[in-house]
Protein backbone atom coordinates (compact mmCIF):
# COMPACT_ATOMS: atom_id res chain seq x y z
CA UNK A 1 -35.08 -36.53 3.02
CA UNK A 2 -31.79 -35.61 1.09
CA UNK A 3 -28.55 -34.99 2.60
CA UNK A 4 -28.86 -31.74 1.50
CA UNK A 5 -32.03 -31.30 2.97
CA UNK A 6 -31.06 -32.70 6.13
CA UNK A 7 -27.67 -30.40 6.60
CA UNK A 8 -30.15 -27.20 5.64
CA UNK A 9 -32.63 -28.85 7.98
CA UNK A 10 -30.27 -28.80 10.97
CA UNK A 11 -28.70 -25.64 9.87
CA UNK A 12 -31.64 -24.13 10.22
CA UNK A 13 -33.11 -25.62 13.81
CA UNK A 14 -30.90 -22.90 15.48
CA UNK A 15 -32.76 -20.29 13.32
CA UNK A 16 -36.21 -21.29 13.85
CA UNK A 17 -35.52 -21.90 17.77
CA UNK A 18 -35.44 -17.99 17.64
CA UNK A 19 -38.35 -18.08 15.35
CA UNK A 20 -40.49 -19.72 17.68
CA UNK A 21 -39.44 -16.97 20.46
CA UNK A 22 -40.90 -14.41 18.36
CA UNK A 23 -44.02 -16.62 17.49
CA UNK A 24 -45.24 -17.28 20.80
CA UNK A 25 -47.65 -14.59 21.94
CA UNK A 26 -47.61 -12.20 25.40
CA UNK A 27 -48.60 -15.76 27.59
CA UNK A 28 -46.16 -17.62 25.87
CA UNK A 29 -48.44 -19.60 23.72
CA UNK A 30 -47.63 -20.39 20.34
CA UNK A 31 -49.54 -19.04 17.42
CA UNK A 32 -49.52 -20.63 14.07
CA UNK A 33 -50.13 -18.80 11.09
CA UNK A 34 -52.00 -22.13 9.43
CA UNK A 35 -54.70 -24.42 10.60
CA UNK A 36 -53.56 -28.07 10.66
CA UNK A 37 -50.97 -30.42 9.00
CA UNK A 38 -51.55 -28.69 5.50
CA UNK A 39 -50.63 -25.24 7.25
CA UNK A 40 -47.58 -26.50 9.34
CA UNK A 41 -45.87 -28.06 5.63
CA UNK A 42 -46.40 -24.76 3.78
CA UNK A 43 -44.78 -23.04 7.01
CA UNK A 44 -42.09 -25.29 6.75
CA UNK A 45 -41.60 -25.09 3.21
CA UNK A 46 -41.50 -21.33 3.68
CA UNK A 47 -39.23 -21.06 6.21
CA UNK A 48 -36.96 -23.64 4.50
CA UNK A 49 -36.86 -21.42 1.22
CA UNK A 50 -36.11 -18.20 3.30
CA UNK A 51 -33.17 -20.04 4.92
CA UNK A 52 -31.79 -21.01 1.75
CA UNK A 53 -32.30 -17.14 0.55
CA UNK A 54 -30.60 -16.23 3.77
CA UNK A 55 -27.73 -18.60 2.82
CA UNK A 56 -27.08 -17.52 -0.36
CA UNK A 57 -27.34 -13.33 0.77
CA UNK A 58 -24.72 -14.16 3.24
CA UNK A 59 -21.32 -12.73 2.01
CA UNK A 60 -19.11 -15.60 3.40
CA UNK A 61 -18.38 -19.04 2.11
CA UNK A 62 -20.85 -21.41 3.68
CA UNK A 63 -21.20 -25.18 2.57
CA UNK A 64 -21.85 -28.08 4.02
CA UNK A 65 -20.84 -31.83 3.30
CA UNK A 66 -22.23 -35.41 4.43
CA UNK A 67 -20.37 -37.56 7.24
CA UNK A 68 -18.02 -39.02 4.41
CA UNK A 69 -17.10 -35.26 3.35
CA UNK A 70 -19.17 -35.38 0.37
CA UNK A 71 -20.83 -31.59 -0.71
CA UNK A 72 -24.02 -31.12 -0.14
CA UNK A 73 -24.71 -27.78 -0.50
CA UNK A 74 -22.65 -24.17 -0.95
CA UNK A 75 -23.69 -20.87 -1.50
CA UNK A 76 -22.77 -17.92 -3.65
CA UNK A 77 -19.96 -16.41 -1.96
CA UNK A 78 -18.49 -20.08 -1.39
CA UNK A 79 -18.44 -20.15 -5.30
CA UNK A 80 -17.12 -16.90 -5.78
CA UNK A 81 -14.65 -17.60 -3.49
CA UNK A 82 -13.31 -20.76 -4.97
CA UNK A 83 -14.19 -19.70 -8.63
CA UNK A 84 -15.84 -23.00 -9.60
CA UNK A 85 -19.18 -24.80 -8.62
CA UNK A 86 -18.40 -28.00 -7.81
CA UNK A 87 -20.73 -30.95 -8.25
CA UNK A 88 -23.04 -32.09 -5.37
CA UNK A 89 -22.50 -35.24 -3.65
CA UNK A 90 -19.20 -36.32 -5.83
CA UNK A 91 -16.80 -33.22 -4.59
CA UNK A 92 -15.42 -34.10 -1.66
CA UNK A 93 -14.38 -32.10 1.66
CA UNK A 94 -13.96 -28.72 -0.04
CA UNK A 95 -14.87 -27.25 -3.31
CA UNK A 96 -11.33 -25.36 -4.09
CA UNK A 97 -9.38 -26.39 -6.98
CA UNK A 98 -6.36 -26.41 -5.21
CA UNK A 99 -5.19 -25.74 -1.11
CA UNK A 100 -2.23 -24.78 0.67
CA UNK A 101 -0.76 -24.19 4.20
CA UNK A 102 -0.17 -20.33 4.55
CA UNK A 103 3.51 -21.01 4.12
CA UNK A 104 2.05 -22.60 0.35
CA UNK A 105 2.99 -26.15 0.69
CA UNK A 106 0.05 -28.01 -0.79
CA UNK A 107 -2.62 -28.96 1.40
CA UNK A 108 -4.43 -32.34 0.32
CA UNK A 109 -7.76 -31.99 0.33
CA UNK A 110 -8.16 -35.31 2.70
CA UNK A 111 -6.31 -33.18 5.40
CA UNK A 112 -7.68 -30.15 5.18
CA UNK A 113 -9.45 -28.30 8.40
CA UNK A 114 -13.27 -29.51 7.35
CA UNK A 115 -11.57 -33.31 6.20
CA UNK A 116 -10.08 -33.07 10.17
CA UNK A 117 -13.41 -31.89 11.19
CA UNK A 118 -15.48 -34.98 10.02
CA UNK A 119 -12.57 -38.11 10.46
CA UNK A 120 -12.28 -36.78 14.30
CA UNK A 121 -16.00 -35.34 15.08
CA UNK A 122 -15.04 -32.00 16.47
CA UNK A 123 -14.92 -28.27 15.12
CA UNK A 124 -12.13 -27.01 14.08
CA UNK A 125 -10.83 -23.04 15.13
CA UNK A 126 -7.57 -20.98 14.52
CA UNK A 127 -6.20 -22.84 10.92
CA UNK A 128 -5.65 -20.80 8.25
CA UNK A 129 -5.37 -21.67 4.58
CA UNK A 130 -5.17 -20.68 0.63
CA UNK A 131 -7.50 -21.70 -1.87
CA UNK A 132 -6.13 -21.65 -5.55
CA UNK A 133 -9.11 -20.74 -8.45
CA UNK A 134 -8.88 -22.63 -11.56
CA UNK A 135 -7.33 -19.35 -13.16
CA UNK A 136 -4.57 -19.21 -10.53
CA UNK A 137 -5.37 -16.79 -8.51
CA UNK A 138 -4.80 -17.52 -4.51
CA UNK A 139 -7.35 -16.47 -1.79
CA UNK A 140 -6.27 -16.89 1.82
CA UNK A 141 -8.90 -18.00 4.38
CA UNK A 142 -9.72 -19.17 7.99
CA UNK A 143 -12.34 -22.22 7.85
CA UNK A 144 -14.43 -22.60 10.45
CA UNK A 145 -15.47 -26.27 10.12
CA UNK A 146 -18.27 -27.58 12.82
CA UNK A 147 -19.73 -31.05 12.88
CA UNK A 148 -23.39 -31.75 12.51
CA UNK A 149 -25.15 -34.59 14.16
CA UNK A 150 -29.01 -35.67 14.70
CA UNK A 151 -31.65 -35.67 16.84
CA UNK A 152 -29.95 -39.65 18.65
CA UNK A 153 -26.36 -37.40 18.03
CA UNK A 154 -24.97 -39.09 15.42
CA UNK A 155 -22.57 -37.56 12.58
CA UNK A 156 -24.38 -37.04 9.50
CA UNK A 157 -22.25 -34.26 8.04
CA UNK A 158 -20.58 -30.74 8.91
CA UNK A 159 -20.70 -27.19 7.97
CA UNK A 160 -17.95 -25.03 6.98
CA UNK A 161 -17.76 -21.22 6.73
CA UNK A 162 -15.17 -19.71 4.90
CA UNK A 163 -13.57 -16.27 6.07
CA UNK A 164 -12.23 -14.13 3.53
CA UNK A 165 -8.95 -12.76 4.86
CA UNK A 166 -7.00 -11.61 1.56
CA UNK A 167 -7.48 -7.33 3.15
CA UNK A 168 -5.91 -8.39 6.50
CA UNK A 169 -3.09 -10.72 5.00
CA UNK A 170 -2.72 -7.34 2.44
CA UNK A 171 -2.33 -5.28 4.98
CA UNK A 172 -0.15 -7.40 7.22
CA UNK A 173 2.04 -7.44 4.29
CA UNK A 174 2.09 -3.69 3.68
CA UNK A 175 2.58 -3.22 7.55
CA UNK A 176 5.80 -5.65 7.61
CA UNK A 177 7.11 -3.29 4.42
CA UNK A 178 6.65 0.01 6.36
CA UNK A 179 8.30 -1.53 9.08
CA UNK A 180 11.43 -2.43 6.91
CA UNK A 181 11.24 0.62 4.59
CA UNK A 182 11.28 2.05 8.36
CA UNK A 183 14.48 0.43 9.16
CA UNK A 184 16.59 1.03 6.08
CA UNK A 185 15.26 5.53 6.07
CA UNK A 186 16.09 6.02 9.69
CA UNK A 187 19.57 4.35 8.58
CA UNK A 188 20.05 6.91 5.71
CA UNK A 189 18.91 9.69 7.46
CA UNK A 190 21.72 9.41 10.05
CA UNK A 191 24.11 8.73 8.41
CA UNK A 192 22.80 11.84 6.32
CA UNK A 193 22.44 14.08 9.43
CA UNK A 194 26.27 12.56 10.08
CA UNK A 195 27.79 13.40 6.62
CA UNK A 196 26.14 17.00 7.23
CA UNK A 197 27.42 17.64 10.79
CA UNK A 198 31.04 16.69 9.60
CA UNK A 199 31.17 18.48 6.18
CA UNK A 200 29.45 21.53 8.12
CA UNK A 201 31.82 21.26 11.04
CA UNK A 202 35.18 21.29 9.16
CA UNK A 203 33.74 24.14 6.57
CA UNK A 204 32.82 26.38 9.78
CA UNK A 205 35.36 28.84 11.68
CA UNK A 206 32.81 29.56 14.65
CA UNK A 207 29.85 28.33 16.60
CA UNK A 208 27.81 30.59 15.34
CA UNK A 209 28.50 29.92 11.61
CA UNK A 210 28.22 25.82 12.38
CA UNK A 211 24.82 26.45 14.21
CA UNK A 212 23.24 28.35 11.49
CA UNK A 213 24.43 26.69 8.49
CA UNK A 214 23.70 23.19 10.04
CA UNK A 215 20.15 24.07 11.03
CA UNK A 216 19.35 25.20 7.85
CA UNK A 217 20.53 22.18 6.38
CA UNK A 218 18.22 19.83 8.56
CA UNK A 219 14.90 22.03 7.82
CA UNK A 220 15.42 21.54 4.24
CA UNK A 221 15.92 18.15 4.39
CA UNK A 222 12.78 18.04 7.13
CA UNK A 223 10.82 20.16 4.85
CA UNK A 224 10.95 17.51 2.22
CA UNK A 225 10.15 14.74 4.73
CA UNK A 226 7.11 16.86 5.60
CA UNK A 227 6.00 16.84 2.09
CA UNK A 228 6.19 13.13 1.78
CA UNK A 229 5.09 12.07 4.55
CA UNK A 230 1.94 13.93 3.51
CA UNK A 231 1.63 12.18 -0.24
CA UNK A 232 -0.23 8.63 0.07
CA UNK A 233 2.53 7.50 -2.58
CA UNK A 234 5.92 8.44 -0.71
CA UNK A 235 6.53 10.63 -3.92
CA UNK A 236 6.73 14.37 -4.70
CA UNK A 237 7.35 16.04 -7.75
CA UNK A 238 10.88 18.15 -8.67
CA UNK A 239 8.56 21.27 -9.55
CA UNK A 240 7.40 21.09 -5.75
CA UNK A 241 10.68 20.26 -4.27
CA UNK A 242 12.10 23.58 -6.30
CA UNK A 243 9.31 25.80 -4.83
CA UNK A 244 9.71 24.47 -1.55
CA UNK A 245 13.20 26.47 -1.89
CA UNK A 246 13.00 29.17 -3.92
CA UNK A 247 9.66 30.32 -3.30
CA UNK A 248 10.21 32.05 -0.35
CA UNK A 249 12.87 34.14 -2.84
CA UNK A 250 10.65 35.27 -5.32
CA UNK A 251 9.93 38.96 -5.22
CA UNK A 252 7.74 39.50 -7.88
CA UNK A 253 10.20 40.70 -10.19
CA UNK A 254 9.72 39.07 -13.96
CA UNK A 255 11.50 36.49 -14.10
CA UNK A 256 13.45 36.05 -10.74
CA UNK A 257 13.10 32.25 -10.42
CA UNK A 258 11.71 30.66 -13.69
CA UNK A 259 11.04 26.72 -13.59
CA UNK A 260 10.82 24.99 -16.97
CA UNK A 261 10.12 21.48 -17.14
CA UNK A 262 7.77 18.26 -17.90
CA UNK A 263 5.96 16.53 -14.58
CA UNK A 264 8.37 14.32 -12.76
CA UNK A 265 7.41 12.62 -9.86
CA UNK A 266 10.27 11.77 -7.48
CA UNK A 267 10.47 8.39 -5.22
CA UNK A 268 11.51 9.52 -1.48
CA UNK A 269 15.09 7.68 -1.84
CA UNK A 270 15.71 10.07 -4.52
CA UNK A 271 13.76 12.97 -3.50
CA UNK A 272 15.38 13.28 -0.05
CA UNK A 273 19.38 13.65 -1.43
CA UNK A 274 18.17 15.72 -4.13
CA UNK A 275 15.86 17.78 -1.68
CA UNK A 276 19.38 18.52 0.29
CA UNK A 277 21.39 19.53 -3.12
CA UNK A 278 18.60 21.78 -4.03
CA UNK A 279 18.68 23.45 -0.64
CA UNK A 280 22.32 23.86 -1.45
CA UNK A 281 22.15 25.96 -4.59
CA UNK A 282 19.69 27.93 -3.17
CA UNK A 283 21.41 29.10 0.04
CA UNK A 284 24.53 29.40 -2.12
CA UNK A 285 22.44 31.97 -4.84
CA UNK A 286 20.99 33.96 -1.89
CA UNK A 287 24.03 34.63 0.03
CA UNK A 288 26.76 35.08 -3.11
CA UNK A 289 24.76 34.33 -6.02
CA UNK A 290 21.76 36.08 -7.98
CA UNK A 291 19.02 35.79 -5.41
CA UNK A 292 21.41 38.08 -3.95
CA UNK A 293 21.03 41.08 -6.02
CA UNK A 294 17.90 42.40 -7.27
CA UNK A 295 17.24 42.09 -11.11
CA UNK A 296 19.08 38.80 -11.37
CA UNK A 297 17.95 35.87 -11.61
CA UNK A 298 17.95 32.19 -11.60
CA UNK A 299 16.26 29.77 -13.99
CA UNK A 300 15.69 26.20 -13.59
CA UNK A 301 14.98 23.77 -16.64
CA UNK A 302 14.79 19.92 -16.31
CA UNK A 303 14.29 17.06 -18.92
CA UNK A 304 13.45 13.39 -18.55
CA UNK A 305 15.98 10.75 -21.17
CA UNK A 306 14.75 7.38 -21.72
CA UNK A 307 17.28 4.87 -23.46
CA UNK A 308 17.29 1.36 -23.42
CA UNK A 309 15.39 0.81 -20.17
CA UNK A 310 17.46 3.84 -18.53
CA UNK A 311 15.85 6.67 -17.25
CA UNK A 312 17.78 10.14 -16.10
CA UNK A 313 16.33 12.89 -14.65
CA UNK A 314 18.42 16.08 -16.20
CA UNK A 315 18.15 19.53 -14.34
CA UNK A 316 20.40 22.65 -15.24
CA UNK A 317 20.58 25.36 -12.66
CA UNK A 318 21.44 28.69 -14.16
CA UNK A 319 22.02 32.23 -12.58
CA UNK A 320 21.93 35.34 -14.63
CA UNK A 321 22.93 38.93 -13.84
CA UNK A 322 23.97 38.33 -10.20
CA UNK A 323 27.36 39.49 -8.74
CA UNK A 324 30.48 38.77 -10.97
CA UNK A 325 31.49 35.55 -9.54
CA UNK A 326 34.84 33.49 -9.54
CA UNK A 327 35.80 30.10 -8.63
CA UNK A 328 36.21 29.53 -5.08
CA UNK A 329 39.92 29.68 -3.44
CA UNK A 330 38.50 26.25 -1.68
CA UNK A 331 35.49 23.70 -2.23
CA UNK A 332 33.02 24.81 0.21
CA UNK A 333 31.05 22.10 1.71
CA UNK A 334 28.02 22.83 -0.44
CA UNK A 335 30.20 21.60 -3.04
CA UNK A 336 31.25 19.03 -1.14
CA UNK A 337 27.49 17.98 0.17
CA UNK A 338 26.63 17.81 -3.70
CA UNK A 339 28.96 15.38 -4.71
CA UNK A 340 29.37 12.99 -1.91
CA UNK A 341 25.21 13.05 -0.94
CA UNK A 342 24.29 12.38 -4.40
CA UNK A 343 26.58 10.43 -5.80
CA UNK A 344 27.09 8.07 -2.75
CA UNK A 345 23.27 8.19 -2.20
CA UNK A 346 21.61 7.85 -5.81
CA UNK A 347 24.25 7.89 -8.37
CA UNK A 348 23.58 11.30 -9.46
CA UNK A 349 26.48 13.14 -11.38
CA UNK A 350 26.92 16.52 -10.19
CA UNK A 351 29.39 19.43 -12.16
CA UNK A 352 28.92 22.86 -11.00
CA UNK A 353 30.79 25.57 -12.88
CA UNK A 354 31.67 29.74 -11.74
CA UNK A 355 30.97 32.13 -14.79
CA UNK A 356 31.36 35.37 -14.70
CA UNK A 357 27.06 35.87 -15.26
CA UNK A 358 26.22 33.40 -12.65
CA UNK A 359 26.92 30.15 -11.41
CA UNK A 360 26.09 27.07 -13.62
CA UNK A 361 24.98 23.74 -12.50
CA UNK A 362 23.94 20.22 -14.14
CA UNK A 363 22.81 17.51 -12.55
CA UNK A 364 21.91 13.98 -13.97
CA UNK A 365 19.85 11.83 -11.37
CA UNK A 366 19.30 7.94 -12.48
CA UNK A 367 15.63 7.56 -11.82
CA UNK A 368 14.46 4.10 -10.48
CA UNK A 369 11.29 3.49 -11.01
CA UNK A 370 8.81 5.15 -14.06
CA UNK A 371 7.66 8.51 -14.07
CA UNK A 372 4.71 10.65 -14.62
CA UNK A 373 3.82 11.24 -18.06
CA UNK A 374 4.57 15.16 -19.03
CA UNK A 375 1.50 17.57 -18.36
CA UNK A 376 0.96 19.89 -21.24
CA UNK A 377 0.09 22.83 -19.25
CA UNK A 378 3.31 22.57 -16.92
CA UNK A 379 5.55 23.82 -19.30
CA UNK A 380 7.26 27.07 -18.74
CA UNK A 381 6.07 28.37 -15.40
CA UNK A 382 6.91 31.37 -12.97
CA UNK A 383 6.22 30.41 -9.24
């Protein structure tokens, strides 16, 4: 008999104890299926083929080697997962191309769980470990190595299943990243919340005034959490964070809030600041501006610039036939919010300018990461 043979042979004694269970009939005798020696070797044989078929349907890494760590045998999955096929009875204590400690310094192969296994006779639980392909690519595992011995209990060899664990090392990884990205937005958020409270505070001459402008100023800036905390990417786009202001202005008259503009998806680090200047505007055009008098209106176009790498997010804010307007005797803190929040927060440039047909803003917001390409149906849009 083969090593091979032998390690599937004792691999398999567990499987055909429970084999036998089911064989035996309601008094607990055994019923064979053949008549005589001829009959018992074509069980065998049978059985022994169906156990290799189980083997290789499995979907984790099984192999086994001989007592000097030689391979004997390995299924499919055991190739997949080291991306080679290693030769039988040459490769020794495991078929990956490479190994490493999950910290990646190298792991010899001669000290690896199943080499540990064999040299001290006893299974191995709890390591962990990276297998490197021939192409490079890294697959983390937990090895299960056991020890085989025979019928007088000697070592003849050991088996060795290998558990797939690249999903739960993924999301271990994407778990310790929510957990910092955690961190570093509650941090910006109050010291958001504080710039708000102060610039509010020292704009307000009463209570009343502080309480309502200030809670207005935390449901926007909720309203946009909301929104990303409902999009799988963290992202919304600066057609949605308009509407989620000025919808709730539009009164059906043509052309009282007109968006014009390619499909931009925002990041939350810049949708969140911008979010709070857009809120701004707004409450500025509905209490002095033209979603303050009926027939006026106000008409929002954005472009995206690309140069050398750089990438700006444009937006003008313009307000037609509203109240005659002129600049402010003092900078009122939604001036104030728009400067400092977006320029300290996402190096946006802000200039805001009083015509006599309507107030006039441009913004340019640096974007940080690459957008959505533009949608040739979201042009020029009512709400």
């Amino acid at each position: 008999m083969s090593n091979q043979d032998l390690h599937l042979t004792l691999l398999e004694s567990e499987f055909g104890r429970v084999l036998d269970q089911h064989s035996k009939d309601s008094r607990g005798k055994v019923v064979h299926k053949g008549h005589g020696a001829s009959g018992l070797r074509l069980r065998d044989r049978g059985r022994d083929r169906r156990f290799r078929q189980l083997l290789d349907a499995l979907p984790a890494a099984v192999y086994t080697t001989d007592a000097g760590g030689r391979i004997t045998f390995y299924n499919e999955a055991a190739a997949a997962l080291w991306g080679c096929r290693p030769e039988l009875g040459k490769s020794e204590w495991c078929g990956s191309w490479r190994l490493f400690w999950p910290d990646g310094t190298p792991l010899p192969h001669d000290q690896c769980p199943m080499a540990i296994a064999l040299k001290e006779d006893r299974a191995i639980r709890g390591a962990e470990a990276i297998a490197e392909r021939p192409d490079g690519t890294r697959v983390p595992f937990i090895p299960f190595p056991t020890p085989l011995h025979d019928a007088s209990g000697a070592l003849v060899g050991a088996v060795n299943m290998l558990v797939d664990i690249t999903d739960r090392k993924r999301a271990e990884n994407q778990q310790e990243l929510l957990v910092r990205e955690l961190h570093h937005r509650v941090k910006n958020m109050l010291a958001t919340v504080q710039a708000i409270m102060s610039s509010t505070a020292r704009a307000s001459t009463s209570i009343e005034e502080f309480q309502q402008a200030f809670t207005g100023r935390i449901m926007a800036l909720a309203r946009t959490h909301s929104h990303l905390a409902e999009d799988e990417w963290q992202a919304i786009s600066i057609r949605d964070l308009l509407c989620n202001e000025l919808e709730p202005y539009d009164d059906g008259f043509p052309g009282r809030v007109l968006l014009d503009g390619p499909a931009v998806d925002l990041p939350s680090a810049t949708a969140i600041p911008l979010g709070m200047a857009i809120h701004e505007l707004t409450t500025n055009a509905v209490k002095y501006g033209a979603l303050s008098a009926p027939g006026a209106s106000v008409v929002v176009s954005w472009a995206l610039e690309e140069e050398q790498g750089r990438r700006e997010l444009t937006i003008e804010w313009v307000e037609r036939n509203g109240p005659v307007l002129s600049p402010p005797g003092r900078r009122g803190v939604g001036s104030q919010l728009l400067e400092r929040v977006l320029s300290s927060q996402i190096g946006a440039r802000a200039m805001i300018s009083y015509q006599p047909e309507g107030l006039r803003a441009h913004l340019a917001v640096p974007l940080p990461c690459r957008v959505s390409a533009p949608d040739p149906m979201d042009s020029r849009t009512r709400l």
